[in-house]
Protein backbone atom coordinates (compact mmCIF):
# COMPACT_ATOMS: atom_id res chain seq x y z
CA UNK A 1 7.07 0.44 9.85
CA UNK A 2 5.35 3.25 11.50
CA UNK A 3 3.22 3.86 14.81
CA UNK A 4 -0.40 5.26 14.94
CA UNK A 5 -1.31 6.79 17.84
CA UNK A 6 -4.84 6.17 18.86
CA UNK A 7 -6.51 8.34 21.58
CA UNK A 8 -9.00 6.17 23.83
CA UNK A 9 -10.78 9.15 25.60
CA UNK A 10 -11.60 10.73 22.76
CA UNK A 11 -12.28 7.67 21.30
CA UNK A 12 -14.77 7.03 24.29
CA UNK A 13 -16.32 10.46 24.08
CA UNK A 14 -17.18 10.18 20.97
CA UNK A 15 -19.27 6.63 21.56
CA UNK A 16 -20.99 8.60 24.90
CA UNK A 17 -22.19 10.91 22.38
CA UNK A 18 -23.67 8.46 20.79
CA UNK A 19 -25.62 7.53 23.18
CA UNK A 20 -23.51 4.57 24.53
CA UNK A 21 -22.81 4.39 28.26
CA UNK A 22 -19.19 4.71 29.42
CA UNK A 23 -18.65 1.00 30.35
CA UNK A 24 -19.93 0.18 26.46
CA UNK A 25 -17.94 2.84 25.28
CA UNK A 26 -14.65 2.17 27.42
CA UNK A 27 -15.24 -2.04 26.35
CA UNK A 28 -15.33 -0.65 22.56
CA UNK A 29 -11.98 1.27 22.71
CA UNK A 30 -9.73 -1.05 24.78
CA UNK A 31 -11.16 -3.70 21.88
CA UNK A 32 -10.52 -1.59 18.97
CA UNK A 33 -7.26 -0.63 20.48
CA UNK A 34 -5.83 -4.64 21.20
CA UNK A 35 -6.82 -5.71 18.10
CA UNK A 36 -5.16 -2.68 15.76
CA UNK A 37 -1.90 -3.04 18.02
CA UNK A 38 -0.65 -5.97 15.75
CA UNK A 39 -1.41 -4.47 12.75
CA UNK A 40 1.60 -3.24 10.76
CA UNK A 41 1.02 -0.28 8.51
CA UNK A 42 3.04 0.45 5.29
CA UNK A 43 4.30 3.63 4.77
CA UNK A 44 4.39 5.57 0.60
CA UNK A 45 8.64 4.89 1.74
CA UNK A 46 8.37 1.18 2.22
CA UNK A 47 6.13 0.69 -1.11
CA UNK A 48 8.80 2.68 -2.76
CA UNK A 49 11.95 0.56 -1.74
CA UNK A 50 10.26 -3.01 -2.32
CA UNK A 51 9.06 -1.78 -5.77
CA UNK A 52 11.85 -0.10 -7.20
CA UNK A 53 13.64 -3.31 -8.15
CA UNK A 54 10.45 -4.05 -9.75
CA UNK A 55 10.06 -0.92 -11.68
CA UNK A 56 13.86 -1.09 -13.03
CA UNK A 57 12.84 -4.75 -13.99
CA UNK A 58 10.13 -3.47 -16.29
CA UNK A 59 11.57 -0.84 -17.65
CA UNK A 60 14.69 -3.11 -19.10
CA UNK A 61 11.69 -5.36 -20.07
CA UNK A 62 10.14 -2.18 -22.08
CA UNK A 63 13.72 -1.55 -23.66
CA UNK A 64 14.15 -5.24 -24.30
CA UNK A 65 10.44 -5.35 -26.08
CA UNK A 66 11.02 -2.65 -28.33
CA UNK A 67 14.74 -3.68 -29.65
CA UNK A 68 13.05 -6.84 -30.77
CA UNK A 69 10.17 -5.41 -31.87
CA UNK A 70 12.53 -2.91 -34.25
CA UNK A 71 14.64 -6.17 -35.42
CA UNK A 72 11.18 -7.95 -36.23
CA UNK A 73 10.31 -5.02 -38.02
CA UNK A 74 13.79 -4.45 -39.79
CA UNK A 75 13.48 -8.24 -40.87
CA UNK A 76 10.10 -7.67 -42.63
CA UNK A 77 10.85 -4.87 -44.54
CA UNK A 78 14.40 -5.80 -45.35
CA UNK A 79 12.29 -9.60 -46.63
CA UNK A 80 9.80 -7.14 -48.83
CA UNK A 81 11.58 -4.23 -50.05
C-alpha cells in the first residue's frame, strides 16, 4: 500500500487563516493526522492485481455464454428448417 504525506504547518496555516487560533488549529491537525495514520489507501496497481483473476473469470464466462447460446441457436433452426 502506499504512504501520504500530510504537512501539519501548512495544514495549521491554513485553519489560522481561517480565523482559528493556533492552539485550535494545531488540536485540528495532530487529530486529523492520528486518525488518517491507520487508514490504508489502495493504489490503480493493487485494484489491478486483485481484479484481474476476476476479469479473466468473466471473460471465459462471456466465451462460455455465447458457445451455448450458438448451440441453442443451431438446435432451433436445425428443429425448424
Amino acid at each position: 500500500m502506499s504512504v501520504v504525506t500530510f504537512d501539519t504547518l501548512k495544514f495549521v496555516k491554513t485553519l489560522e487563516a481561517g480565523g482559528l487560533n493556533e492552539t485550535q488549529a494545531e488540536s485540528i491537525a495532530a487529530a486529523y493526522r492520528d486518525a488518517s495514520v491507520d487508514q490504508e489507501l489502495v493504489t490503480k496497481i493493487d485494484l489491478q492485481l486483485e481484479l484481474a483473476p476476476i476479469k479473466s473469470e468473466l471473460h471465459m464466462m462471456k466465451w462460455m455464454m455465447g458457445l451455448i447460446l450458438g448451440g441453442i441457436v443451431a438446435l432451433v433452426l436445425k428443429s425448424f428448417f
